[in-house]
N, C-alpha and C. Protein backbone atom coordinates (compact mmCIF):
# COMPACT_ATOMS: atom_id res chain seq x y z
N UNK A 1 28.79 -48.60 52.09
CA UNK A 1 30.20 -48.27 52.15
C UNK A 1 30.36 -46.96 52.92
N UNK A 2 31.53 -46.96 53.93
CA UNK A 2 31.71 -46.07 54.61
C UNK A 2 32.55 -44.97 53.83
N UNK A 3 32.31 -43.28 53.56
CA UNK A 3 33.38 -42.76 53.34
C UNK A 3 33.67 -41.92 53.67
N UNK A 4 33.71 -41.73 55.24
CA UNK A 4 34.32 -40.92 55.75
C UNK A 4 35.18 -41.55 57.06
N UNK A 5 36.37 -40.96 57.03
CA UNK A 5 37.47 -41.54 57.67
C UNK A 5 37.87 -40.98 58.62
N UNK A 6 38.31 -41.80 59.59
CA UNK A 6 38.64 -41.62 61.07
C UNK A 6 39.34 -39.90 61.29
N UNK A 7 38.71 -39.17 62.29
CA UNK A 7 39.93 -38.36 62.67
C UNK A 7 41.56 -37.97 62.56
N UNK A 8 41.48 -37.03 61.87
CA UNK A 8 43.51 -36.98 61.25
C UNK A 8 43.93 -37.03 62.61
N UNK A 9 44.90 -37.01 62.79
CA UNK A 9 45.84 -36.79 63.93
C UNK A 9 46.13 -35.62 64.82
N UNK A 10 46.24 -35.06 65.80
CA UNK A 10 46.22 -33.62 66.00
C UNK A 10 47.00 -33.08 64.94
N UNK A 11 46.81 -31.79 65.08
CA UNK A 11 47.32 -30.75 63.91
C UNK A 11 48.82 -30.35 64.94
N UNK A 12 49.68 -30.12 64.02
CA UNK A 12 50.95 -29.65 64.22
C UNK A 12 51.50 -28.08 63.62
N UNK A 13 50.56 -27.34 63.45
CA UNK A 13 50.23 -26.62 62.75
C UNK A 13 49.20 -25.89 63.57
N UNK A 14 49.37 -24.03 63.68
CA UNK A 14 48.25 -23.49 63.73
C UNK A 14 47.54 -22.88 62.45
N UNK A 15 46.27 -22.08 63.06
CA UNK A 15 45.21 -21.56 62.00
C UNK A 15 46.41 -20.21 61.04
N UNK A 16 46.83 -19.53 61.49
CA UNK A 16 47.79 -18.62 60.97
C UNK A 16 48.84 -19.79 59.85
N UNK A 17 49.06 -20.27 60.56
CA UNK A 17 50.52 -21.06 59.42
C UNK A 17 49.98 -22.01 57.99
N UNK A 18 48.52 -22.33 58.72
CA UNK A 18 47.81 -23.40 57.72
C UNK A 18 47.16 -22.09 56.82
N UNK A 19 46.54 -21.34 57.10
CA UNK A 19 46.49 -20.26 55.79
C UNK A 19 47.88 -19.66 54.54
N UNK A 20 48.92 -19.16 55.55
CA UNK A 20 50.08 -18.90 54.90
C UNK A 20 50.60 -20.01 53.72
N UNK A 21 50.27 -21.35 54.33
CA UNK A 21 50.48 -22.35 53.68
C UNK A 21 49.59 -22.83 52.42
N UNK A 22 48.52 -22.04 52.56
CA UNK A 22 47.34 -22.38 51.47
C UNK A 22 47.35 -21.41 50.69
N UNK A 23 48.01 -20.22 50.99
CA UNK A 23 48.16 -18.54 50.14
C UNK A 23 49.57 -19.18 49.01
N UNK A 24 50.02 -20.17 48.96
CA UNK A 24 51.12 -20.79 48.28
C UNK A 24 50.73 -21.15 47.16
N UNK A 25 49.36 -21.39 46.87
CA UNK A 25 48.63 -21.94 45.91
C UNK A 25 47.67 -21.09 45.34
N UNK A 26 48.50 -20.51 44.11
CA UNK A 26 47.36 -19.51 43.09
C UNK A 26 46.22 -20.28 42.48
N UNK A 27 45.05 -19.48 42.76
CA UNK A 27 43.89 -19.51 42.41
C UNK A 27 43.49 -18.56 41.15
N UNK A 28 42.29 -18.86 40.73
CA UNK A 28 41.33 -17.83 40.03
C UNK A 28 40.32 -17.39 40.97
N UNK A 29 40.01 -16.12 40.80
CA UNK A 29 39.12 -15.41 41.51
C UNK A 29 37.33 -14.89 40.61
N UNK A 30 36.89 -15.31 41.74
CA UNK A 30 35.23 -15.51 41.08
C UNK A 30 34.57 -14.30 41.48
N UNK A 31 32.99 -14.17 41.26
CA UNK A 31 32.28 -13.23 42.25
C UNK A 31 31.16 -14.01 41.54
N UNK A 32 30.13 -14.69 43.04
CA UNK A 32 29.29 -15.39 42.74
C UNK A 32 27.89 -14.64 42.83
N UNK A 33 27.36 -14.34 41.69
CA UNK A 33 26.22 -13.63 41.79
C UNK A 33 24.41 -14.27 41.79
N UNK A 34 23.49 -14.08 42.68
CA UNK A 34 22.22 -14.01 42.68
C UNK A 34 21.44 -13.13 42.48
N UNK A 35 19.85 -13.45 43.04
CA UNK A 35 19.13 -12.70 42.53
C UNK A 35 18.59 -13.07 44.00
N UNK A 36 17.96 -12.09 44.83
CA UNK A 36 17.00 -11.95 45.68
C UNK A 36 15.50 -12.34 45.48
N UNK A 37 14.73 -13.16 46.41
CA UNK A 37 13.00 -12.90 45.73
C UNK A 37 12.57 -11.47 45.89
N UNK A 38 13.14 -10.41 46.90
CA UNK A 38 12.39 -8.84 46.02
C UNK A 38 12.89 -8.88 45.26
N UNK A 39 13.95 -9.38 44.15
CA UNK A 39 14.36 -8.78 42.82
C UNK A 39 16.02 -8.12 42.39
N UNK A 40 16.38 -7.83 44.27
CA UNK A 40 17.56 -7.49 44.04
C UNK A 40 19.10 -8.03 43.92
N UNK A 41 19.97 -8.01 43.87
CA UNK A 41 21.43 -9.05 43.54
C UNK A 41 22.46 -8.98 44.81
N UNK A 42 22.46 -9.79 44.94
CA UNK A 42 23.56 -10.16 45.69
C UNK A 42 25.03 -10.93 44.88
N UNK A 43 26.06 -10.41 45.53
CA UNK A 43 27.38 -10.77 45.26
C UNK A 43 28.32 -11.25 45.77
N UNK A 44 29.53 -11.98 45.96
CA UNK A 44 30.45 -12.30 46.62
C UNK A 44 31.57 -12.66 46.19
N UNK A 45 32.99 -12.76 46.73
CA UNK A 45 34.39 -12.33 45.88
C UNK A 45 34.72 -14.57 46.58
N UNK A 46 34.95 -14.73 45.60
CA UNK A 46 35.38 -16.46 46.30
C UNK A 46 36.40 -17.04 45.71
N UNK A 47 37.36 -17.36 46.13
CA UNK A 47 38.51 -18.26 45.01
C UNK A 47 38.46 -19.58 45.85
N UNK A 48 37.43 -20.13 45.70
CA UNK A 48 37.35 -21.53 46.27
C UNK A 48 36.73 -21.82 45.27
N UNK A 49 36.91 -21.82 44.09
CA UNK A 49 36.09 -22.28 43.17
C UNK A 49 36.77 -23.54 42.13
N UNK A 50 35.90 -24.86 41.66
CA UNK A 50 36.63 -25.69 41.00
C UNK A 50 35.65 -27.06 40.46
N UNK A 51 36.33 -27.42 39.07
CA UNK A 51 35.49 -28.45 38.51
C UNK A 51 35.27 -29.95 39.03
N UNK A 52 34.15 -30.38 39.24
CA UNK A 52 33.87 -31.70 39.94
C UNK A 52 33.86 -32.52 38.68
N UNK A 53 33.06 -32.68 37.88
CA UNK A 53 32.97 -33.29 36.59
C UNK A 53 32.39 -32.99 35.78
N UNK A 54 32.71 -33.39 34.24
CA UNK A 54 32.40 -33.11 32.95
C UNK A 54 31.11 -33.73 32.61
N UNK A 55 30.59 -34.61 33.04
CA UNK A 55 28.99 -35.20 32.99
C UNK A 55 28.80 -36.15 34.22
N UNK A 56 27.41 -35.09 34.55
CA UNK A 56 26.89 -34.14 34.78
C UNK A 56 28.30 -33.09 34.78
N UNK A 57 27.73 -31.45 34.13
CA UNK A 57 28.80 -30.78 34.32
C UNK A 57 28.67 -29.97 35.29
N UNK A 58 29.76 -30.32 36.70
CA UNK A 58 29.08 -29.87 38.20
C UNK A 58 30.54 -29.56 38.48
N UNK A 59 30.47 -28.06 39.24
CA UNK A 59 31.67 -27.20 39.91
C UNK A 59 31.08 -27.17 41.08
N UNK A 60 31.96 -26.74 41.77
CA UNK A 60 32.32 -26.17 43.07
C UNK A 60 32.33 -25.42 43.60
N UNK A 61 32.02 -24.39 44.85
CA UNK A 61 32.95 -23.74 45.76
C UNK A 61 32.09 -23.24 47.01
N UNK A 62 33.35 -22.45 47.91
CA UNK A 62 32.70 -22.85 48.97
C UNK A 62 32.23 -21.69 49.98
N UNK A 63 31.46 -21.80 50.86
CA UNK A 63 31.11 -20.14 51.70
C UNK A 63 31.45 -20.37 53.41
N UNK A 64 31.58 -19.58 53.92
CA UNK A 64 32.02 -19.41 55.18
C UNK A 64 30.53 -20.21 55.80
N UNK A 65 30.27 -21.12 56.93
CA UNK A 65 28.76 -20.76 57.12
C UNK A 65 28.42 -20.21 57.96
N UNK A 66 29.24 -19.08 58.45
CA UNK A 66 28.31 -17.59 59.77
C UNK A 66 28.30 -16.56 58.36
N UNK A 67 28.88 -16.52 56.93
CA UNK A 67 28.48 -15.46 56.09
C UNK A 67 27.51 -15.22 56.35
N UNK A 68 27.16 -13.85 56.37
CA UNK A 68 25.46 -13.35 56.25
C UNK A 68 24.77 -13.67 55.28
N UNK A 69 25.56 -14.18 53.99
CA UNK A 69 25.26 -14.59 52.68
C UNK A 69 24.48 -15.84 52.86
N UNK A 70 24.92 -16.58 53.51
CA UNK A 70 24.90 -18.07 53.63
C UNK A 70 23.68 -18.40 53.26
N UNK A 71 21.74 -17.87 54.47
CA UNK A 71 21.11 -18.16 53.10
C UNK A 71 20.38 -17.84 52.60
N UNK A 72 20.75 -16.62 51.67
CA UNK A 72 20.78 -17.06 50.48
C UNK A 72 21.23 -17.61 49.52
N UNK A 73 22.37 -17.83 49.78
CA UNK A 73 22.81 -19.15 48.70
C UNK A 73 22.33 -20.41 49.22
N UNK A 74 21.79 -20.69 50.01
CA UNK A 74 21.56 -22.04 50.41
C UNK A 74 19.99 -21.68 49.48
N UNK A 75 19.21 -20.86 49.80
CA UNK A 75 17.86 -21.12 49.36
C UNK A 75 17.77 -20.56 48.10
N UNK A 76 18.44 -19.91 47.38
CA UNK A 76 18.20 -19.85 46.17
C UNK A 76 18.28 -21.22 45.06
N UNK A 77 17.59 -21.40 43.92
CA UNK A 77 17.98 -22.38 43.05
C UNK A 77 19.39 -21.96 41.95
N UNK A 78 19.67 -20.80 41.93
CA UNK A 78 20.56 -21.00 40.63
C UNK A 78 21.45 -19.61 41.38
N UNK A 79 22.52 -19.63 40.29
CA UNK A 79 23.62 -18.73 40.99
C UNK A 79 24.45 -18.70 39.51
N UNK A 80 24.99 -17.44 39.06
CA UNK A 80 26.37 -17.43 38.54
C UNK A 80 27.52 -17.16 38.97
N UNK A 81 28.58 -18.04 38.44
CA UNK A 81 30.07 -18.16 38.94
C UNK A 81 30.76 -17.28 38.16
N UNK A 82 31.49 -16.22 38.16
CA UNK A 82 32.10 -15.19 37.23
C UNK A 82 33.43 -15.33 37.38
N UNK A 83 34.08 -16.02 36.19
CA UNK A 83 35.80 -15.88 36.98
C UNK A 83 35.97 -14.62 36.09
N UNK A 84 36.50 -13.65 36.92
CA UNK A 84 37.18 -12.49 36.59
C UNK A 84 38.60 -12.38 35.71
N UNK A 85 38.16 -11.27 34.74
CA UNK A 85 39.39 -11.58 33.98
C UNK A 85 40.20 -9.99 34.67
N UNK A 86 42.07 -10.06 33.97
CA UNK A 86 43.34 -9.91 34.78
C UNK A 86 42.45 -8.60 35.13
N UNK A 87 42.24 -7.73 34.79
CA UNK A 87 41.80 -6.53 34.95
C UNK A 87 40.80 -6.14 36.11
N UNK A 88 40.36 -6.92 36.46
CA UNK A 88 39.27 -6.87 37.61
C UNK A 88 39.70 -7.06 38.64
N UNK A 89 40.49 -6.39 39.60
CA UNK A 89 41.37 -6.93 40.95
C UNK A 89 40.01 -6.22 41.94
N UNK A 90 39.63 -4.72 41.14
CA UNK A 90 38.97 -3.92 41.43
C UNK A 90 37.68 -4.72 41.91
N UNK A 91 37.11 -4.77 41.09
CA UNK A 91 35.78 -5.61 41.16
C UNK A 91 35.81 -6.94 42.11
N UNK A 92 36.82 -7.64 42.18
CA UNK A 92 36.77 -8.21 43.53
C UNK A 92 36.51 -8.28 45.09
N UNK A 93 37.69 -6.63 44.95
CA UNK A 93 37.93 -6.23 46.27
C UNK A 93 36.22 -5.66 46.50
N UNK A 94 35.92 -4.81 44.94
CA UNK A 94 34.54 -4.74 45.47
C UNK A 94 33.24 -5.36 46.33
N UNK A 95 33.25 -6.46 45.52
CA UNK A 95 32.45 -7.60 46.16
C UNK A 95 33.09 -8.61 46.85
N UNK A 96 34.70 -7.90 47.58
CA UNK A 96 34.61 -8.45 49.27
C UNK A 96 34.15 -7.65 50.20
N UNK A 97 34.11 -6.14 49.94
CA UNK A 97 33.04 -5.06 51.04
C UNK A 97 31.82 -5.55 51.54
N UNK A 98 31.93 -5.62 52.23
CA UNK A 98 30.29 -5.04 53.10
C UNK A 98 29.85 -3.93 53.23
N UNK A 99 28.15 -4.25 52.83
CA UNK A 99 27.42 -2.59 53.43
C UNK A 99 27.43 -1.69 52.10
N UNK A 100 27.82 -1.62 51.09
CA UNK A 100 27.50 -1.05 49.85
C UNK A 100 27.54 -2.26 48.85
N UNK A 101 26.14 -1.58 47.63
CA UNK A 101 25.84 -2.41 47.11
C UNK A 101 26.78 -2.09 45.52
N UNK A 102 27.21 -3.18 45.44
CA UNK A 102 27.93 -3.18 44.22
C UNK A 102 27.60 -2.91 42.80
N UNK A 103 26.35 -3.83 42.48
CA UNK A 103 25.66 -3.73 41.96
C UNK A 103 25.43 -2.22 40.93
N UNK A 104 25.46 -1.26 41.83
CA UNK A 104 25.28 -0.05 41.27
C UNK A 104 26.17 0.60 40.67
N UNK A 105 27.29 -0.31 41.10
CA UNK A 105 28.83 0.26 40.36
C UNK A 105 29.11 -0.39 39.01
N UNK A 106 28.31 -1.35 38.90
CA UNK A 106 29.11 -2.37 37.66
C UNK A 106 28.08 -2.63 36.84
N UNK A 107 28.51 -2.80 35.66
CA UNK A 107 28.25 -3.13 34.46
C UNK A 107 27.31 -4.81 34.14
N UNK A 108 26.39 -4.91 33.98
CA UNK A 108 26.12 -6.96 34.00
C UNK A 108 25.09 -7.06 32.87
N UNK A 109 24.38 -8.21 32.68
CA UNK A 109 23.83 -8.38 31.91
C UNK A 109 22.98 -9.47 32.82
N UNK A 110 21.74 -10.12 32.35
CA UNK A 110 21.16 -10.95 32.94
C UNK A 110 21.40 -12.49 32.30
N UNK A 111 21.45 -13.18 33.39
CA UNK A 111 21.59 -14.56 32.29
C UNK A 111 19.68 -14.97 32.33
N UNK A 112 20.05 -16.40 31.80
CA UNK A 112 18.59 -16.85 31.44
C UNK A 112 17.66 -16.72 32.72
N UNK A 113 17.97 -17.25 33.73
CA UNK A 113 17.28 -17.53 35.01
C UNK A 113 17.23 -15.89 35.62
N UNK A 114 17.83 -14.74 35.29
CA UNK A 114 17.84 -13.68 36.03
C UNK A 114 18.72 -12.98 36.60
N UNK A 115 19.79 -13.97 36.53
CA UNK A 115 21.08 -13.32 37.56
C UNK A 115 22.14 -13.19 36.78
N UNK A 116 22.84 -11.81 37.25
CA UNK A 116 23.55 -10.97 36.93
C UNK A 116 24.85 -11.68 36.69
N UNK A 117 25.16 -11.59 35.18
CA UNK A 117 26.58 -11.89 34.48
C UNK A 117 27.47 -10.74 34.72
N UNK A 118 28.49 -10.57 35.31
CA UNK A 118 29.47 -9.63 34.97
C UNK A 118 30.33 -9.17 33.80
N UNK A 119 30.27 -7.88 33.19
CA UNK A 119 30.71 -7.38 32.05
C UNK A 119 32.01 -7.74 32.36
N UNK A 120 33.07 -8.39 31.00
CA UNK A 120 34.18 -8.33 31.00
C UNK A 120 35.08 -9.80 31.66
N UNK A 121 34.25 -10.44 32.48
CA UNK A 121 34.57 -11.78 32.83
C UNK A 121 35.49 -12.60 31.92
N UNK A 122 36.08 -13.56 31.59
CA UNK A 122 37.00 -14.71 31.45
C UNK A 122 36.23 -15.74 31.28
N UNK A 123 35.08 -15.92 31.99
CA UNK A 123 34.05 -17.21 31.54
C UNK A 123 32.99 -16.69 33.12
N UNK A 124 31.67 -17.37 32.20
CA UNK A 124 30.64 -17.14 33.47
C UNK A 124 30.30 -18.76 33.49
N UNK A 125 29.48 -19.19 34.50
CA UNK A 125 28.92 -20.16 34.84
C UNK A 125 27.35 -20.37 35.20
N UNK A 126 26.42 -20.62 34.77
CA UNK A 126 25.25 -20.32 35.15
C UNK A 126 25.00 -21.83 35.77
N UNK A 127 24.81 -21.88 37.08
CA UNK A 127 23.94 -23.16 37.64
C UNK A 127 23.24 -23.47 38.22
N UNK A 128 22.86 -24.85 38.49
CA UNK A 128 21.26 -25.23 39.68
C UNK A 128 22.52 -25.41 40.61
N UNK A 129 21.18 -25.01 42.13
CA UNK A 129 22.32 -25.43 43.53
C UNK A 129 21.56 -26.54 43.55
N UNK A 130 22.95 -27.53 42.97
CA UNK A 130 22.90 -28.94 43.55
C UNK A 130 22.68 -29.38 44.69
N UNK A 131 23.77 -29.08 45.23
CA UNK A 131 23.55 -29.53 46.73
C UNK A 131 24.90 -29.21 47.24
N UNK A 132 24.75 -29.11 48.83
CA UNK A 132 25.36 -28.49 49.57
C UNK A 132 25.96 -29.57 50.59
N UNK A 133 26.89 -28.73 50.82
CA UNK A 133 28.03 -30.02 52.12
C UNK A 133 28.55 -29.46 52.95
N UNK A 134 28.48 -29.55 54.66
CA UNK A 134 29.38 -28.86 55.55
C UNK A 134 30.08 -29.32 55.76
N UNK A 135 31.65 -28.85 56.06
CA UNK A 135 32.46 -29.49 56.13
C UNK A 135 33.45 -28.55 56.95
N UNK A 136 33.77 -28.58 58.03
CA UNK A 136 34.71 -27.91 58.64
C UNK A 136 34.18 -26.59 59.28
N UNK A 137 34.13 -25.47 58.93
CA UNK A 137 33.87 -23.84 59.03
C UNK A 137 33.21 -23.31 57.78
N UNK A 138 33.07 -24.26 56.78
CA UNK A 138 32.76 -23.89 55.14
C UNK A 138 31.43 -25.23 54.66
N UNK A 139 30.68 -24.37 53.73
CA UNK A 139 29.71 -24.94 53.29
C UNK A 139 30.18 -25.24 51.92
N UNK A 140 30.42 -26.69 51.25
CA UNK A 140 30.78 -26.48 49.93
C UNK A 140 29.68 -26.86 49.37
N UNK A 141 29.08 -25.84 48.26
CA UNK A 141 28.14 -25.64 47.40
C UNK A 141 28.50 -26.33 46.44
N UNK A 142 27.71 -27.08 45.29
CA UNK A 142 28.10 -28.11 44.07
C UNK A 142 26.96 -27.48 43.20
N UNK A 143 27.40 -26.85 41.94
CA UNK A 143 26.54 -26.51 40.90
C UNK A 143 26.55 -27.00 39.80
N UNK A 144 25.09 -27.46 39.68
CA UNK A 144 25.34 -28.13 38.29
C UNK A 144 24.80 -26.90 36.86
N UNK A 145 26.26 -27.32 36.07
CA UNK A 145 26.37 -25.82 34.90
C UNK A 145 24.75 -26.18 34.07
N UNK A 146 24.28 -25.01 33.93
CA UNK A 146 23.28 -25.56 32.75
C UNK A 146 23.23 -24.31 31.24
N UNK A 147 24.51 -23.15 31.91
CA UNK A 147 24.89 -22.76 30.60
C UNK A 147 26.47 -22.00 30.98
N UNK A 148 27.16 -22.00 30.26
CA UNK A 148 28.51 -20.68 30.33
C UNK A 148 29.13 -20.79 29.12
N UNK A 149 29.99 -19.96 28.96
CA UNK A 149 30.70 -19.24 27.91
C UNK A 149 32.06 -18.73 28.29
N UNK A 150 33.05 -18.23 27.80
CA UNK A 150 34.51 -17.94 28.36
C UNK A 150 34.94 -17.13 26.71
N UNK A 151 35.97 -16.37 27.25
CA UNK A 151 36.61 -15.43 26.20
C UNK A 151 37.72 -15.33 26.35
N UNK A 152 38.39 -14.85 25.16
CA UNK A 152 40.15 -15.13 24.94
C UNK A 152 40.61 -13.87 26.03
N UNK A 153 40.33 -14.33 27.21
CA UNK A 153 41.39 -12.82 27.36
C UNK A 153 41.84 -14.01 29.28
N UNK A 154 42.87 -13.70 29.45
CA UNK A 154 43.65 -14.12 30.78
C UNK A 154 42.43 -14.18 32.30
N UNK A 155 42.77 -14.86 33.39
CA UNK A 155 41.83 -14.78 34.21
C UNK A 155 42.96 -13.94 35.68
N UNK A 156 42.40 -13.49 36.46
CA UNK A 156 42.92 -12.95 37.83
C UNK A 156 42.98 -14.00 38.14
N UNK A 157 44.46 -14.13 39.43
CA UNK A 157 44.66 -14.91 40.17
C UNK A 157 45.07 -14.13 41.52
N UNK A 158 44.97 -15.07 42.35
CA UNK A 158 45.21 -14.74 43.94
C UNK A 158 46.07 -15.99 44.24
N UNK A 159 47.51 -15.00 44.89
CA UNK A 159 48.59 -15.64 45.21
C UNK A 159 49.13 -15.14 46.45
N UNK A 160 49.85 -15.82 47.38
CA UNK A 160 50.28 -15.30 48.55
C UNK A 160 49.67 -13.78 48.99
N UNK A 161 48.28 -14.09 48.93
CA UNK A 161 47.22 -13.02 49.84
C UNK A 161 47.15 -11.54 48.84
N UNK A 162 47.86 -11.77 47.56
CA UNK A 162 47.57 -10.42 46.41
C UNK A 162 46.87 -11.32 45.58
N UNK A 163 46.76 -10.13 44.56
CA UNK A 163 45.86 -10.41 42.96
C UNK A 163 47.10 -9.93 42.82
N UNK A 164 46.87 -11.12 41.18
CA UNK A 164 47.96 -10.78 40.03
C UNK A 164 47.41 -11.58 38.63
N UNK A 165 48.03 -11.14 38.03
CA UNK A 165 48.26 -11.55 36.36
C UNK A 165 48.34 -13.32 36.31
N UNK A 166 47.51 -14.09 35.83
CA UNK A 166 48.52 -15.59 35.27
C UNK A 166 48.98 -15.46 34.28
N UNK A 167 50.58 -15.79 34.32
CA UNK A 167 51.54 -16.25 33.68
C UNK A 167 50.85 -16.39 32.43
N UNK A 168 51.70 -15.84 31.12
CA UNK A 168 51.74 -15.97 29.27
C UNK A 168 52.02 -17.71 29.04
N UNK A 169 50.98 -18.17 28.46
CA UNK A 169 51.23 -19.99 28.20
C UNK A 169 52.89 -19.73 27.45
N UNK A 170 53.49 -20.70 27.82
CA UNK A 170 54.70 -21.00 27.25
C UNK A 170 54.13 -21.09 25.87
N UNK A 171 55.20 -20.99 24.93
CA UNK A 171 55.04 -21.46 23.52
C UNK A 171 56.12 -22.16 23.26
N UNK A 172 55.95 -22.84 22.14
CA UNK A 172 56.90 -24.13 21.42
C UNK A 172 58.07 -22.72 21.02
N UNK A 173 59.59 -23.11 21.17
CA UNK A 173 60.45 -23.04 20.57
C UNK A 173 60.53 -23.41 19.42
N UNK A 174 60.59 -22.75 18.37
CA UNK A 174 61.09 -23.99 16.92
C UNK A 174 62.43 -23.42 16.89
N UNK A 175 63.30 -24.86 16.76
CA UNK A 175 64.39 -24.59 16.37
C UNK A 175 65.07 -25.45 14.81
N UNK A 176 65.89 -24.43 14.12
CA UNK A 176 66.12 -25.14 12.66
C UNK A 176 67.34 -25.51 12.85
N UNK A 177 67.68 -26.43 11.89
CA UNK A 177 68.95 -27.05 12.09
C UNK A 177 69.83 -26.85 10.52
């Protein structure tokens, strides 16, 4: 079975308008952390991040592929996914810099395999790199979870090109009669 499908149609749309158009859609914001074979960590700020399925339990997301990052995430086996909770806009922007190491600024813990959990997170993700897919300008990475955890507190989102707060869950009205 074939599944990949013919060429879309030209685009009607440039690269500027098709971003503006994708900044419309709030995300959660991650920072995907490794471990180097000398020992040291690498980091990265990604809101391309998202669940594939519940069994096998396998997420998503995706990397530029001229990142300098690129591979090492391709050749490493495992990686954590950190969605950042509201408070961390900081720690993002951090680990979107280049050229200083973050690492030395922040707070982590190690997960099982070695790599650095971020203090204060919303939920971590610990996984195997499944496997990898190019697709366009972006490599989408597929991890399969083999441990995480999450805590009561709100996650950062990225909306029309800022960080912000997600929205208080509605609650039930009760009304008496």
């Amino acid at each position: 079975m074939n599944t990949r499908s013919p060429r879309a149609a030209a685009h009607a749309f440039d690269t500027a308008h098709f971003r503006q158009a994708l900044s419309q859609f709030a995300t959660g914001v991650t920072v995907i952390t490794t471990r180097l074979a000398d020992g040291s960590f690498r980091g990265l700020t990604a809101s391309s991040f998202n669940s594939v399925s519940l069994s096998p339990p396998l997420v998503l997301w995706s990397l530029g592929e001229q990142a300098s990052s690129m591979p090492i995430f391709s050749g490493n086996s495992h990686y954590v996914i950190n969605v950042l909770g509201a408070e961390q806009a900081e720690l993002a922007m951090l680990f979107a810099r280049r050229g200083e190491n973050p690492f030395d600024q922040v707070e982590y813990t190690l997960s099982r395999t070695g790599h650095p959990i971020l203090k204060g997170v919303s939920a971590w993700f610990e996984c195997h790199n499944r496997s990898r897919y190019p697709e366009g300008d972006h490599v989408i990475f597929v991890g399969e979870v083999e441990h995480c955890a999450f805590f009561a507190q709100p996650p950062l989102i990225y909306h029309g090109g800022q960080f912000g707060l997600a929205p208080a869950p509605a609650t039930a009205e009760k009304t008496t009669k």
